[in-house]
Structures are given as structure tokens and as C-alpha cells.
PDB file of N, CA and C in Angstrom:
ATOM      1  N   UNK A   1     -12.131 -68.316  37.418  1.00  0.00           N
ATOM      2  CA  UNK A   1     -11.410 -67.725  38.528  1.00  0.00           C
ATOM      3  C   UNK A   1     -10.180 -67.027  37.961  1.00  0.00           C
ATOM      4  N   UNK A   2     -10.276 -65.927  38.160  1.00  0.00           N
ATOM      5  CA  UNK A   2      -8.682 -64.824  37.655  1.00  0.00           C
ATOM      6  C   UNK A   2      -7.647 -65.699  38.607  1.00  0.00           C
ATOM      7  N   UNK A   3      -6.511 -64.931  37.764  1.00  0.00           N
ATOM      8  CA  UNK A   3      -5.599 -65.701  38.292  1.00  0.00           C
ATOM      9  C   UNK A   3      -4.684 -65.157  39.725  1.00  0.00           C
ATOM     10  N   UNK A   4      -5.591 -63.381  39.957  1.00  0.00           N
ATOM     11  CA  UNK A   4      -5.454 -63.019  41.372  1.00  0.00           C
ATOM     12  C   UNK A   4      -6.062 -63.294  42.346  1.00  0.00           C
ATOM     13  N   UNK A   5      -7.170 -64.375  42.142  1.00  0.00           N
ATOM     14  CA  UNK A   5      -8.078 -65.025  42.779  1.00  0.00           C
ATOM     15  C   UNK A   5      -7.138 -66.427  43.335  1.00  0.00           C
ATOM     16  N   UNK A   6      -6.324 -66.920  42.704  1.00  0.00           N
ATOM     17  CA  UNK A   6      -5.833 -68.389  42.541  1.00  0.00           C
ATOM     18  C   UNK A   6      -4.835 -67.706  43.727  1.00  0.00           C
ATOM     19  N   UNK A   7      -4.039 -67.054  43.148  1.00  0.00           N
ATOM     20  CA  UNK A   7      -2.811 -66.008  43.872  1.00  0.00           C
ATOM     21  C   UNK A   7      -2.836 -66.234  45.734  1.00  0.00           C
ATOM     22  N   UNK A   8      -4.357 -65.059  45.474  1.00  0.00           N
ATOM     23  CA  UNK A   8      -4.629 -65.189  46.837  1.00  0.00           C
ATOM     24  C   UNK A   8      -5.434 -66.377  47.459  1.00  0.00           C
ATOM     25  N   UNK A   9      -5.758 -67.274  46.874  1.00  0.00           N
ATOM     26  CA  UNK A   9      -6.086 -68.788  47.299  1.00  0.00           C
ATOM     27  C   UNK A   9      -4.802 -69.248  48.038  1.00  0.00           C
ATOM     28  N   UNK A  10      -3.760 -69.279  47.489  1.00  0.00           N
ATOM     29  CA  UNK A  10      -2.773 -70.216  47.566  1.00  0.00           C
ATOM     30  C   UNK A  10      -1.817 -69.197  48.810  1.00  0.00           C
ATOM     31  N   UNK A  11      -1.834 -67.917  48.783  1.00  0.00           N
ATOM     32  CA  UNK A  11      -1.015 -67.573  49.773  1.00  0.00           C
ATOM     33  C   UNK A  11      -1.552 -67.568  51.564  1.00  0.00           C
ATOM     34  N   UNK A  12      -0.448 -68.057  52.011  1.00  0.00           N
ATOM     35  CA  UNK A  12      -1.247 -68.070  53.402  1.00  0.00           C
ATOM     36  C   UNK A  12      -0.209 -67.627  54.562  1.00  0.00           C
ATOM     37  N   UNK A  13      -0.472 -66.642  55.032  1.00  0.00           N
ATOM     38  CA  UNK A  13      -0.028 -66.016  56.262  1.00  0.00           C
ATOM     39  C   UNK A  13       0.664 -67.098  56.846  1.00  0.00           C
ATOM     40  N   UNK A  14       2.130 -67.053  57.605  1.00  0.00           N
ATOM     41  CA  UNK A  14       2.498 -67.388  58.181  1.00  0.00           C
ATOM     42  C   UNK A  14       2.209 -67.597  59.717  1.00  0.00           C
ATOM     43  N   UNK A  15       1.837 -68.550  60.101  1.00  0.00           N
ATOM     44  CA  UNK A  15       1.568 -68.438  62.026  1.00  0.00           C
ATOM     45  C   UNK A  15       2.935 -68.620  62.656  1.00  0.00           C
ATOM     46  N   UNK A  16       4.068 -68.554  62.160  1.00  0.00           N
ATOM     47  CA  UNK A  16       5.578 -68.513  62.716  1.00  0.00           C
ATOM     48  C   UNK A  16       5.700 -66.696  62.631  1.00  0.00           C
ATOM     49  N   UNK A  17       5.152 -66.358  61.963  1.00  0.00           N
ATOM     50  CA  UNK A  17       5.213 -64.777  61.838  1.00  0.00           C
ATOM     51  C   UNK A  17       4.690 -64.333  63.348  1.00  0.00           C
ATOM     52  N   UNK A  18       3.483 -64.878  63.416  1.00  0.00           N
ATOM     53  CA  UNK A  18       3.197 -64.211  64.607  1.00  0.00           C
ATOM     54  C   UNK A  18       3.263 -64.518  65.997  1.00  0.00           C
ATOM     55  N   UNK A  19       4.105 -66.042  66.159  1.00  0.00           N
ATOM     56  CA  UNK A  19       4.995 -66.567  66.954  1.00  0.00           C
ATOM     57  C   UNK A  19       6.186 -65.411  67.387  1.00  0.00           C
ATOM     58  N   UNK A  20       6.951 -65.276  66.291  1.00  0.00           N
ATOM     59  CA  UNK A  20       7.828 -64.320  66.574  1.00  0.00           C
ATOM     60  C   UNK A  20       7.771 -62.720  67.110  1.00  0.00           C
ATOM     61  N   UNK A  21       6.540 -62.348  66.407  1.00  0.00           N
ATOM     62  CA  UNK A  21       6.111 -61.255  66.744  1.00  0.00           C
ATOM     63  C   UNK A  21       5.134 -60.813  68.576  1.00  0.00           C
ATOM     64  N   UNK A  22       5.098 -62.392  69.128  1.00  0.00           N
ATOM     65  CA  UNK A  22       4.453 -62.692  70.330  1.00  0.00           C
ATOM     66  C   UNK A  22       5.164 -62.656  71.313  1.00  0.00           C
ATOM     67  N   UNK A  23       6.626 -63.389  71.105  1.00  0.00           N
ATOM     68  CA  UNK A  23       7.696 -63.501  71.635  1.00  0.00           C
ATOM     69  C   UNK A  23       8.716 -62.379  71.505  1.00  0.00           C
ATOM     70  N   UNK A  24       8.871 -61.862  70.770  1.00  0.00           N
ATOM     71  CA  UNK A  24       9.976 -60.665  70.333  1.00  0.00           C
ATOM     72  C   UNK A  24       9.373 -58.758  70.569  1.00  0.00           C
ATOM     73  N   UNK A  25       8.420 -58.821  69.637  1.00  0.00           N
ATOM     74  CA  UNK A  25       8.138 -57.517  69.976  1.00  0.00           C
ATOM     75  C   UNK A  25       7.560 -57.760  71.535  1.00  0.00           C
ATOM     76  N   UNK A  26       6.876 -58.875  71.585  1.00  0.00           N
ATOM     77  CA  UNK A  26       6.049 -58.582  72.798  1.00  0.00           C
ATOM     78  C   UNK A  26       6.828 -58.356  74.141  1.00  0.00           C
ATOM     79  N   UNK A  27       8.246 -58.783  73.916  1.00  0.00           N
ATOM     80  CA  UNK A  27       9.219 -58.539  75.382  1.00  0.00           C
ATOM     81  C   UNK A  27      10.079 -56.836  74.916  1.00  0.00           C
ATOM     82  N   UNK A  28       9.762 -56.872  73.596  1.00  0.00           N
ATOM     83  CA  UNK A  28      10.428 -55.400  73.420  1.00  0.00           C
ATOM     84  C   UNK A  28       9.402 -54.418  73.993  1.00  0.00           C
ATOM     85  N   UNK A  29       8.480 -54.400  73.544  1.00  0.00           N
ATOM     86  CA  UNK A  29       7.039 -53.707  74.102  1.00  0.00           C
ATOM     87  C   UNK A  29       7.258 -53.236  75.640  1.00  0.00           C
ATOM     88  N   UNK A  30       7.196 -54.757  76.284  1.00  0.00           N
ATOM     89  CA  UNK A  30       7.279 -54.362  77.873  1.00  0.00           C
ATOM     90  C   UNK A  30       8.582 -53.958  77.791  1.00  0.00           C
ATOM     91  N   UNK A  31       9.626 -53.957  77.812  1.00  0.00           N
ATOM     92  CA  UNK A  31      10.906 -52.832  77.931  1.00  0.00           C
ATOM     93  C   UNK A  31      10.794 -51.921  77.297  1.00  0.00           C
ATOM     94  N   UNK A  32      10.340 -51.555  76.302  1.00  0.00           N
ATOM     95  CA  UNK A  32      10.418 -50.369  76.047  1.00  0.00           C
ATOM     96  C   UNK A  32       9.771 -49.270  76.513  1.00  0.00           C
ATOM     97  N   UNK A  33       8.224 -49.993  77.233  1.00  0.00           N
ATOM     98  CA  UNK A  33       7.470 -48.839  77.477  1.00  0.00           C
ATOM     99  C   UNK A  33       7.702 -49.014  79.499  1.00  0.00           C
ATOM    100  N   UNK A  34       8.013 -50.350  79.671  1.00  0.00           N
ATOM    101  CA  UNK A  34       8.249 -50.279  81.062  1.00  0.00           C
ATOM    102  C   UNK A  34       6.404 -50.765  81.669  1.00  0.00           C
ATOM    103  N   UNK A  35       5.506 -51.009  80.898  1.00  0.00           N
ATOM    104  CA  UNK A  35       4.616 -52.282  81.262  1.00  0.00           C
ATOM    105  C   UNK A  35       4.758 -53.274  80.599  1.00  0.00           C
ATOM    106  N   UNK A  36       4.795 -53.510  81.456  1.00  0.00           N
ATOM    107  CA  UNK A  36       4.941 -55.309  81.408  1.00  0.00           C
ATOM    108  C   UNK A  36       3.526 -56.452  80.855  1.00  0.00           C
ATOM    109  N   UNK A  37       2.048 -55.688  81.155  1.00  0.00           N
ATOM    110  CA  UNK A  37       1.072 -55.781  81.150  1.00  0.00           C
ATOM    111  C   UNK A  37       0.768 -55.882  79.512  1.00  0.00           C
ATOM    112  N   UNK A  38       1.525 -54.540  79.172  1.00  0.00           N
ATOM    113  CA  UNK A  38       1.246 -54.410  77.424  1.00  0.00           C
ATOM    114  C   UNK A  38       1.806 -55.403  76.512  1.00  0.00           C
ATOM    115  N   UNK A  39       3.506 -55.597  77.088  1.00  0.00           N
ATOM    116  CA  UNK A  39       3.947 -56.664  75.892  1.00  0.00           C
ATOM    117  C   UNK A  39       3.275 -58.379  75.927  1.00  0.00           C
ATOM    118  N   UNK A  40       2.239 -58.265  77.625  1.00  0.00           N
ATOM    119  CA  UNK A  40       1.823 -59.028  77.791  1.00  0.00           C
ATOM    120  C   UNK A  40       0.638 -59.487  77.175  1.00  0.00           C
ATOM    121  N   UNK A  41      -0.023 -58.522  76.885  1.00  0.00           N
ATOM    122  CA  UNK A  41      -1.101 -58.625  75.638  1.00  0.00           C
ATOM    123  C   UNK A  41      -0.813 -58.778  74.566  1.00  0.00           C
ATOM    124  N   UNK A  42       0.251 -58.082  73.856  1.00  0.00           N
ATOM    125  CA  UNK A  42       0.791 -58.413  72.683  1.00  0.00           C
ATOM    126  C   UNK A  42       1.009 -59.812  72.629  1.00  0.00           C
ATOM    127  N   UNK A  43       1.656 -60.376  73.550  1.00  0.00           N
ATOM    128  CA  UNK A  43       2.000 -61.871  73.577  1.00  0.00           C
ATOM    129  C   UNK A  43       0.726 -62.483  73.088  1.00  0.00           C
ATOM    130  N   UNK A  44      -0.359 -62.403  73.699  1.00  0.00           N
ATOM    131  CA  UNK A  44      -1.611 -63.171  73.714  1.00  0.00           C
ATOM    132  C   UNK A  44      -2.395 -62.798  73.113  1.00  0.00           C
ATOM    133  N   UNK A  45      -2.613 -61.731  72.046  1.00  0.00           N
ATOM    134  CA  UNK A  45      -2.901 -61.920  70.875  1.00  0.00           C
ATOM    135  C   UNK A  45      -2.536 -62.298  69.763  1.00  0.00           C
ATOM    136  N   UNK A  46      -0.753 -62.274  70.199  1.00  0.00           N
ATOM    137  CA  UNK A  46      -0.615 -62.983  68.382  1.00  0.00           C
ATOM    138  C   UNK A  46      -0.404 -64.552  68.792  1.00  0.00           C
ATOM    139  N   UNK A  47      -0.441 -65.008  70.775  1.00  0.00           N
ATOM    140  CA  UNK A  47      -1.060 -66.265  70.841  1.00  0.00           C
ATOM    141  C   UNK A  47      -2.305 -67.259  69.808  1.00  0.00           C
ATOM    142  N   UNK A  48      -2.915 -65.536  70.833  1.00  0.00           N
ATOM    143  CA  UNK A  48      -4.627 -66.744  70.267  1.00  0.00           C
ATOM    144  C   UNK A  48      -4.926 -66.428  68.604  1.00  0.00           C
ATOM    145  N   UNK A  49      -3.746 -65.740  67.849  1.00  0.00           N
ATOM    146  CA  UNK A  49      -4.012 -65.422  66.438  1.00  0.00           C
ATOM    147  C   UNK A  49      -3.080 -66.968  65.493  1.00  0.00           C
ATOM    148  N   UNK A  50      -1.994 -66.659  66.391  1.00  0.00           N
ATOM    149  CA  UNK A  50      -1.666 -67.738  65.657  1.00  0.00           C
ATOM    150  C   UNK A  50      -2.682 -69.667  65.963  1.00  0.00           C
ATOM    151  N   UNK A  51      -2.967 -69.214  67.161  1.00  0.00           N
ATOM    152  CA  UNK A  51      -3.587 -70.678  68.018  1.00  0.00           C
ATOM    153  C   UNK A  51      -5.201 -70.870  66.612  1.00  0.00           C
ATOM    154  N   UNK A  52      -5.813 -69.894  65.959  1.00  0.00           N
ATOM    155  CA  UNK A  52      -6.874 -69.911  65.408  1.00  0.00           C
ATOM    156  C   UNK A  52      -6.334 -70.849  63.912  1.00  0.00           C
ATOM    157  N   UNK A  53      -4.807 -69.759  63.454  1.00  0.00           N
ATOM    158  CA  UNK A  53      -4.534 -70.485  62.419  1.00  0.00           C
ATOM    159  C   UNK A  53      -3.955 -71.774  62.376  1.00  0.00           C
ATOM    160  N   UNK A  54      -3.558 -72.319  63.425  1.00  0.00           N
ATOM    161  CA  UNK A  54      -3.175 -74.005  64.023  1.00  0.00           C
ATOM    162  C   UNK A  54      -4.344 -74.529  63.589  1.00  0.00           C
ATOM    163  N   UNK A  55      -5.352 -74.590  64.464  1.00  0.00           N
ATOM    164  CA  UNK A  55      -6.578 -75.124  64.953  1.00  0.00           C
ATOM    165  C   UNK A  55      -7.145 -75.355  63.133  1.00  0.00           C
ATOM    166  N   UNK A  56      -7.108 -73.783  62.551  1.00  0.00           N
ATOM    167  CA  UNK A  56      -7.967 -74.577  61.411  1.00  0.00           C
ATOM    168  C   UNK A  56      -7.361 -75.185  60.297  1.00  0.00           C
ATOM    169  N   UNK A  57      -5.550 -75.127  60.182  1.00  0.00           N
ATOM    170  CA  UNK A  57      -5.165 -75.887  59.289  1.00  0.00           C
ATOM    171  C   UNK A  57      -4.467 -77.284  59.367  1.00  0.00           C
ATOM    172  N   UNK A  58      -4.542 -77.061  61.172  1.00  0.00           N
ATOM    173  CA  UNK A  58      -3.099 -78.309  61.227  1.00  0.00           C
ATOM    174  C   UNK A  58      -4.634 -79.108  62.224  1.00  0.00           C
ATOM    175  N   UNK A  59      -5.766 -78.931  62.853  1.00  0.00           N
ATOM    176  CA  UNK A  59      -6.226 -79.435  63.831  1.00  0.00           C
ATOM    177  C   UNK A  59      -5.869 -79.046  65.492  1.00  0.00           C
ATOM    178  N   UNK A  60      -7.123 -79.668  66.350  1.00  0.00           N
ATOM    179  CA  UNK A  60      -6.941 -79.948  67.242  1.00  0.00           C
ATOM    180  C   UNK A  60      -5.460 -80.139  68.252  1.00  0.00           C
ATOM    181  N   UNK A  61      -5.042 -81.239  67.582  1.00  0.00           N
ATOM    182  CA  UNK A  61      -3.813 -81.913  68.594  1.00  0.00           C
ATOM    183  C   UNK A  61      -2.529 -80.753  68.297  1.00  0.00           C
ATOM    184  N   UNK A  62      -2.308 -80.525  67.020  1.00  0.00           N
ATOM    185  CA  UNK A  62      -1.403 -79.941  66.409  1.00  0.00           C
ATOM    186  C   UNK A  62      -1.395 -78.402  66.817  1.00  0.00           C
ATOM    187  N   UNK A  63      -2.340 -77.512  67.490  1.00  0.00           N
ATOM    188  CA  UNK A  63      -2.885 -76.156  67.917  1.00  0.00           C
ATOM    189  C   UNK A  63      -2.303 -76.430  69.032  1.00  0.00           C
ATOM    190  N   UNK A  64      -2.759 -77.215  70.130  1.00  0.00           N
ATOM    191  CA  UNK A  64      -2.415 -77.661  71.179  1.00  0.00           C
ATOM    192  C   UNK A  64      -0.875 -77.394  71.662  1.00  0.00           C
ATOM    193  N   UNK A  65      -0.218 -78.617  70.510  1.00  0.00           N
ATOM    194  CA  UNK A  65       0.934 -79.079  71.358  1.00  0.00           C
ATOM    195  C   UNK A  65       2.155 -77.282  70.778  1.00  0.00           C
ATOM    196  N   UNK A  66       1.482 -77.048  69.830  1.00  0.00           N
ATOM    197  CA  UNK A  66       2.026 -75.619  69.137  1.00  0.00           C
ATOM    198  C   UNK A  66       1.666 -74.245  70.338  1.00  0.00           C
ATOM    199  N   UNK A  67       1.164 -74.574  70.946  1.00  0.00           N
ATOM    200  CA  UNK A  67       0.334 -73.534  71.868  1.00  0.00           C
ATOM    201  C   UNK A  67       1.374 -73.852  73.200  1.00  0.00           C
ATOM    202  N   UNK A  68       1.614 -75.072  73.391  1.00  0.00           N
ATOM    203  CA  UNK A  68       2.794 -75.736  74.808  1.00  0.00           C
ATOM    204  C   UNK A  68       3.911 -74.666  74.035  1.00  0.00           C
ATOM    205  N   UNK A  69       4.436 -75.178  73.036  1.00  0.00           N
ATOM    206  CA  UNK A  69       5.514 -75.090  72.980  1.00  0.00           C
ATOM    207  C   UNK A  69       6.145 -73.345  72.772  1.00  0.00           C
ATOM    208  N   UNK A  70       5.059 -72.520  72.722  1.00  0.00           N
ATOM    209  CA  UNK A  70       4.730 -71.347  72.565  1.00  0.00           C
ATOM    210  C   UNK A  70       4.970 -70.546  73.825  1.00  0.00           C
ATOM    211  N   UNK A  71       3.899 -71.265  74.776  1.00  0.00           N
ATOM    212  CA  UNK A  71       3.748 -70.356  76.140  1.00  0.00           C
ATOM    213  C   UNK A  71       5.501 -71.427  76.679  1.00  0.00           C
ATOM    214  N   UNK A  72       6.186 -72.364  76.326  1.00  0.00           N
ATOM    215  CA  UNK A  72       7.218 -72.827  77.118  1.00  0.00           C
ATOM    216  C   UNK A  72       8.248 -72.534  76.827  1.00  0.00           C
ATOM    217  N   UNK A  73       8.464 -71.412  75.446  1.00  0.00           N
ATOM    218  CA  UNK A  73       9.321 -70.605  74.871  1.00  0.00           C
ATOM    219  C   UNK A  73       9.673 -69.413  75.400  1.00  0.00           C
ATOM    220  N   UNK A  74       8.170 -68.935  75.969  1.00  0.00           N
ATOM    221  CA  UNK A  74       7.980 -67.702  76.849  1.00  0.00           C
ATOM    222  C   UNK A  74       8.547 -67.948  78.454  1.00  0.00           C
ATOM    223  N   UNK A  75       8.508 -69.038  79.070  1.00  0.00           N
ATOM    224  CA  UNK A  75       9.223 -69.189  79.804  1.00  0.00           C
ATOM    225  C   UNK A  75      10.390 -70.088  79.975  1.00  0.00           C
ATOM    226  N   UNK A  76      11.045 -70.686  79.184  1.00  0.00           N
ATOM    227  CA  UNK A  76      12.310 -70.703  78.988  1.00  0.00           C
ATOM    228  C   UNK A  76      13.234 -69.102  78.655  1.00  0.00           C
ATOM    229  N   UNK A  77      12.864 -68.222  77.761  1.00  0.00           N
ATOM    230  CA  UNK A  77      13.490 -67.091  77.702  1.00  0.00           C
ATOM    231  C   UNK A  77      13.756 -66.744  79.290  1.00  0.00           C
ATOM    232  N   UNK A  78      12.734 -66.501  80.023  1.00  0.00           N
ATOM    233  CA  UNK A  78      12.471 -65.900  81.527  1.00  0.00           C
ATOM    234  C   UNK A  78      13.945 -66.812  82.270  1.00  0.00           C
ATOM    235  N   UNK A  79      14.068 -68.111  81.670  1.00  0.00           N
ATOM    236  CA  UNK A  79      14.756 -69.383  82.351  1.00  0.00           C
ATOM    237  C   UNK A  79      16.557 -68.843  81.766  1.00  0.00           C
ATOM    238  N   UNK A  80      16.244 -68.430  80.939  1.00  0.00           N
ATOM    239  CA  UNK A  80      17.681 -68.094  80.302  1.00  0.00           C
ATOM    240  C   UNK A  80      17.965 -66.805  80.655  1.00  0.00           C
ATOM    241  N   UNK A  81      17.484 -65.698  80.898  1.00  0.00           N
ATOM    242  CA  UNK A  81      17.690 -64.964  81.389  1.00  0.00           C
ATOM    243  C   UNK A  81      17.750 -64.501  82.760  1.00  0.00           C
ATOM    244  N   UNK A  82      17.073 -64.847  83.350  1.00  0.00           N
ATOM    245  CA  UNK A  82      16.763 -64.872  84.871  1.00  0.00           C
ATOM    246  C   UNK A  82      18.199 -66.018  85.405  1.00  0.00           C
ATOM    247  N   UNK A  83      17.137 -67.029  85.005  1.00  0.00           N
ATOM    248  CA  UNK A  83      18.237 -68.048  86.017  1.00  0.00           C
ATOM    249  C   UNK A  83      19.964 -68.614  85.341  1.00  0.00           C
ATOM    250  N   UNK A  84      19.615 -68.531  84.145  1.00  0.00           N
ATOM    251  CA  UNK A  84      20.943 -68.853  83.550  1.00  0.00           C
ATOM    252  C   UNK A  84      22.012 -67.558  83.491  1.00  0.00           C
ATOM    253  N   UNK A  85      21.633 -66.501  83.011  1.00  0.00           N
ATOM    254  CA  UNK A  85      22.235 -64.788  83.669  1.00  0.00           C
ATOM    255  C   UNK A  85      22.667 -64.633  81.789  1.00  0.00           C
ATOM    256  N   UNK A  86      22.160 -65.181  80.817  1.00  0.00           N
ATOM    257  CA  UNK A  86      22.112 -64.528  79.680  1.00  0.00           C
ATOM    258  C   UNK A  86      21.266 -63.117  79.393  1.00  0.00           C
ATOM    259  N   UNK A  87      21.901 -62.380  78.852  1.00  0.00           N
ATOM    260  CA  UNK A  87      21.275 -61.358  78.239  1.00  0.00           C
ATOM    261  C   UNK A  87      19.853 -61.437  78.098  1.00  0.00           C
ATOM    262  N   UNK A  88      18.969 -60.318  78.298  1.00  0.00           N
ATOM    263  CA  UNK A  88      17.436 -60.649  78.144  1.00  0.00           C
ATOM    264  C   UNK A  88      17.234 -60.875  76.405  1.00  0.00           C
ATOM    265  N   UNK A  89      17.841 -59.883  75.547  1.00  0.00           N
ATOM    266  CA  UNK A  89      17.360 -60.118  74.260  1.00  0.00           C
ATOM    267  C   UNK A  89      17.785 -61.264  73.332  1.00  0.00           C
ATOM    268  N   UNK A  90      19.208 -61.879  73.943  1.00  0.00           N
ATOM    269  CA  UNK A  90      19.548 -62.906  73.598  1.00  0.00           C
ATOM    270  C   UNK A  90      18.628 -64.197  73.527  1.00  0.00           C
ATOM    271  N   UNK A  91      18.522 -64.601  75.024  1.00  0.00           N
ATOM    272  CA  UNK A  91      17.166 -65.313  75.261  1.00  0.00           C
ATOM    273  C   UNK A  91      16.026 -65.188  74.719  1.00  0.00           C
ATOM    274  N   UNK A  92      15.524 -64.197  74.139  1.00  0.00           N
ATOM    275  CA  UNK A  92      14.362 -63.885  74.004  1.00  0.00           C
ATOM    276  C   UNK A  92      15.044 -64.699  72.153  1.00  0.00           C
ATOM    277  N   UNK A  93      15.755 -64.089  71.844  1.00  0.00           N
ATOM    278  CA  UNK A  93      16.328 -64.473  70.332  1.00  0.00           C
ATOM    279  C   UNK A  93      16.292 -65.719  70.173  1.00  0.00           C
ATOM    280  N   UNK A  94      17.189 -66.242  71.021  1.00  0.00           N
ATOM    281  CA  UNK A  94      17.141 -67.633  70.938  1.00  0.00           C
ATOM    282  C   UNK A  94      15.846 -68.316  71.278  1.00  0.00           C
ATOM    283  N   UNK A  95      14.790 -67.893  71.598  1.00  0.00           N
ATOM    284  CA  UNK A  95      13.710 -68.840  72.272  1.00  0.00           C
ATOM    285  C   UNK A  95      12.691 -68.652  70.837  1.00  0.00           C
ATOM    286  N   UNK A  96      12.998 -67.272  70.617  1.00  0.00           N
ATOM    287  CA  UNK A  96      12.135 -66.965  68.921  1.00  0.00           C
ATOM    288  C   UNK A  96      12.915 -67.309  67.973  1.00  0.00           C
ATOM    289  N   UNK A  97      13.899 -67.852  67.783  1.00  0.00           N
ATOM    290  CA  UNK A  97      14.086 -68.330  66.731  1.00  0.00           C
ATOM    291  C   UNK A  97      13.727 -70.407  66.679  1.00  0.00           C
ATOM    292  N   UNK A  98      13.654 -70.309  67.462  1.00  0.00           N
ATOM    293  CA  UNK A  98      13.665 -71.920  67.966  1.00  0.00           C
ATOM    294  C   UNK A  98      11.997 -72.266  67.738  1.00  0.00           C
ATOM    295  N   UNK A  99      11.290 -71.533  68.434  1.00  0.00           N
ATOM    296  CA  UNK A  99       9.722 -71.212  68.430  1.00  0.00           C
ATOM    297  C   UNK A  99       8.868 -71.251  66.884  1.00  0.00           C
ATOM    298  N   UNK A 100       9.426 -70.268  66.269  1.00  0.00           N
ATOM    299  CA  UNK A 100       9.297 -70.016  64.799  1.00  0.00           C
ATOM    300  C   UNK A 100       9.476 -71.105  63.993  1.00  0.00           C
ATOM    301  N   UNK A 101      10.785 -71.345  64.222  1.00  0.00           N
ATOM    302  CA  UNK A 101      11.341 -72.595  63.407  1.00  0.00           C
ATOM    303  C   UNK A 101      10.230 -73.526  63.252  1.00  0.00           C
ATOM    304  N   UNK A 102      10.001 -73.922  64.499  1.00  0.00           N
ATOM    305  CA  UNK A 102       9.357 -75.476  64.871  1.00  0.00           C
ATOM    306  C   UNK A 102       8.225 -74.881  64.119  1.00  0.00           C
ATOM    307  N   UNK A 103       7.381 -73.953  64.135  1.00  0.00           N
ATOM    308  CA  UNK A 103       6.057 -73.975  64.171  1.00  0.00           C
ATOM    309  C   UNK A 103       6.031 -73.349  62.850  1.00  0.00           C
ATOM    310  N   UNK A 104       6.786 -73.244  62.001  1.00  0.00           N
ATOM    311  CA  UNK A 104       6.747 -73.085  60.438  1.00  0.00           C
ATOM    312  C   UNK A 104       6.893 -74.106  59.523  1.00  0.00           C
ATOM    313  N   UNK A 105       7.997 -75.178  60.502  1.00  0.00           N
ATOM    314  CA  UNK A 105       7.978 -76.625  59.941  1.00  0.00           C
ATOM    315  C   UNK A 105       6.394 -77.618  60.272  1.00  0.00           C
ATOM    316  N   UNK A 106       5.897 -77.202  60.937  1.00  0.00           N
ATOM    317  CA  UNK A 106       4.910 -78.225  61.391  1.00  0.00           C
ATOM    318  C   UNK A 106       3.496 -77.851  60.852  1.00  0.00           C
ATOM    319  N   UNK A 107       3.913 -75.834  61.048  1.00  0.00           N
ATOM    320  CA  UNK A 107       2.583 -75.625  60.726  1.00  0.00           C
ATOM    321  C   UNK A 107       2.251 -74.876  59.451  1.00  0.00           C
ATOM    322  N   UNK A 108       3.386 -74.511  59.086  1.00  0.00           N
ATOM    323  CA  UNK A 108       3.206 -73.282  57.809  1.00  0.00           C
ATOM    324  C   UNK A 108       4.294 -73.836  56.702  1.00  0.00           C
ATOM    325  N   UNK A 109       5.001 -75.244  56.572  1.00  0.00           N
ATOM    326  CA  UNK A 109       5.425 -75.346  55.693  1.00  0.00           C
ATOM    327  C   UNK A 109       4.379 -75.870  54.216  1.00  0.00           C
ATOM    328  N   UNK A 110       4.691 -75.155  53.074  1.00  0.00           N
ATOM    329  CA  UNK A 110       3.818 -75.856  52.162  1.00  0.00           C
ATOM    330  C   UNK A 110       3.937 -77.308  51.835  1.00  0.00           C
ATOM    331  N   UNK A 111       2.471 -78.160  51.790  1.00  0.00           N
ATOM    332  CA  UNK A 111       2.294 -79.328  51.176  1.00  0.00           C
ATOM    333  C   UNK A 111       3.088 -79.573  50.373  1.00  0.00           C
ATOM    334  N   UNK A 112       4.054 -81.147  50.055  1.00  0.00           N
ATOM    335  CA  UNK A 112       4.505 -81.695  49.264  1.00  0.00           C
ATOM    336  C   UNK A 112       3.788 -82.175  48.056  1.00  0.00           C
ATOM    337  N   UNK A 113       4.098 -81.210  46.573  1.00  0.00           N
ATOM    338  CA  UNK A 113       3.377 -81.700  45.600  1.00  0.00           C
ATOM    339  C   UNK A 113       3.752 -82.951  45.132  1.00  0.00           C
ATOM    340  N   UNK A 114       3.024 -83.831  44.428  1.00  0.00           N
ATOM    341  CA  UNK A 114       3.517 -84.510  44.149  1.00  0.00           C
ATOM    342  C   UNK A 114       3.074 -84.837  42.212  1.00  0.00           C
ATOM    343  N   UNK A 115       4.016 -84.524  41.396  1.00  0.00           N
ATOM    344  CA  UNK A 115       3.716 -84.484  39.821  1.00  0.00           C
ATOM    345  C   UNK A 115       3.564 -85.896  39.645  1.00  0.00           C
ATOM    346  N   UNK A 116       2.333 -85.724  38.495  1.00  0.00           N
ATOM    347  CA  UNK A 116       1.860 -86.807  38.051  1.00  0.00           C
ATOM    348  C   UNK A 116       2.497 -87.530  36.795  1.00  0.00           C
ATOM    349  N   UNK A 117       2.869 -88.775  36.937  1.00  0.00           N
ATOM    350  CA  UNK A 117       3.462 -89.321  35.760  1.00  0.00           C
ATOM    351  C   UNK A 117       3.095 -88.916  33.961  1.00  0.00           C
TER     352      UNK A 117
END
């Protein structure tokens, strides 16, 4: 096995990447273009993109509770902006950075090696 073979073995897409990109572009999208419909798709594909890469590295339970905390990010922003009277992009900032976080620690941080005596 070359060692650009090993390379790309070992690198693996972030699913906090596309957390952020679900949550962030996807509310820039609908403001920018003024549907709401579009950033709404955006949302739910880099949903069910990141929900695929849960499912096959972290499991079942771990896709799941990453998938709550995803769509409850999306409406907490709505909660901070709407009802609390923060800024929309603020909220949206704060809900993607919080979102990301969690789901890079749980789901995309690398395995602890552990060297052999």
C-alpha cells in the first residue's frame, strides 16, 4: 500500500464541517436569496450528509442523539432570535458554533492512540 493510499485511509471528512455549513450557510442562503425553502434544503442535506457519516462511524444511538441536537440548534437560533430579540446572525453563530463543537468532539475527534511499551 503507497503511502498516498495510507494518507487517504486515515483522513476523514469532518461531519462538524457540515453541521456548520447546514446551520450557517443554510440561514445565509435563505437571506440572501429571500427563499426560505432553499436554505432549507441546504439545511437537510448537509443534515442527512452528516447523519450518514454519524450512523457509520459513531452508530445508531450516537447519529440519533447528533441529529436532536442538530435540528434543536436550528431551532434554538429561531429561539434567540425571534423570541430573545438577538441579532439573526449572531444566533445563528452562536448555535453553529456550539453545534460543531459538540459534534466534532463526539463524532470527528481522532481515536486515542495508545504507544506500546
Amino acid at each position: 500500500m503507497s503511502s498516498s493510499t495510507l494518507t487517504r485511509a486515515r483522513t476523514r471528512f469532518p461531519s462538524a464541517a457540515l453541521v456548520a455549513v447546514g446551520l450557517a450557510a443554510g440561514f445565509g442562503v435563505a437571506q440572501g436569496t429571500g427563499i426560505r425553502a432553499l436554505g432549507g434544503v441546504l439545511f437537510a442535506g448537509a443534515g442527512v450528509a452528516a447523519g450518514v457519516l454519524w450512523l457509520r462511524r459513531r452508530g445508531w444511538a450516537t447519529a440519533v442523539a447528533l441529529a436532536a441536537l442538530y435540528v434543536a440548534a436550528f431551532v434554538l437560533a429561531h429561539v434567540l432570535a425571534i423570541g430573545v430579540g438577538l441579532p439573526a446572525w449572531l444566533a445563528v453563530s452562536l448555535v453553529t458554533l456550539a453545534a460543531a463543537g459538540v459534534t466534532f468532539g463526539v463524532a470527528d475527534r481522532p481515536a486515542e492512540t495508545v504507544d506500546a511499551p
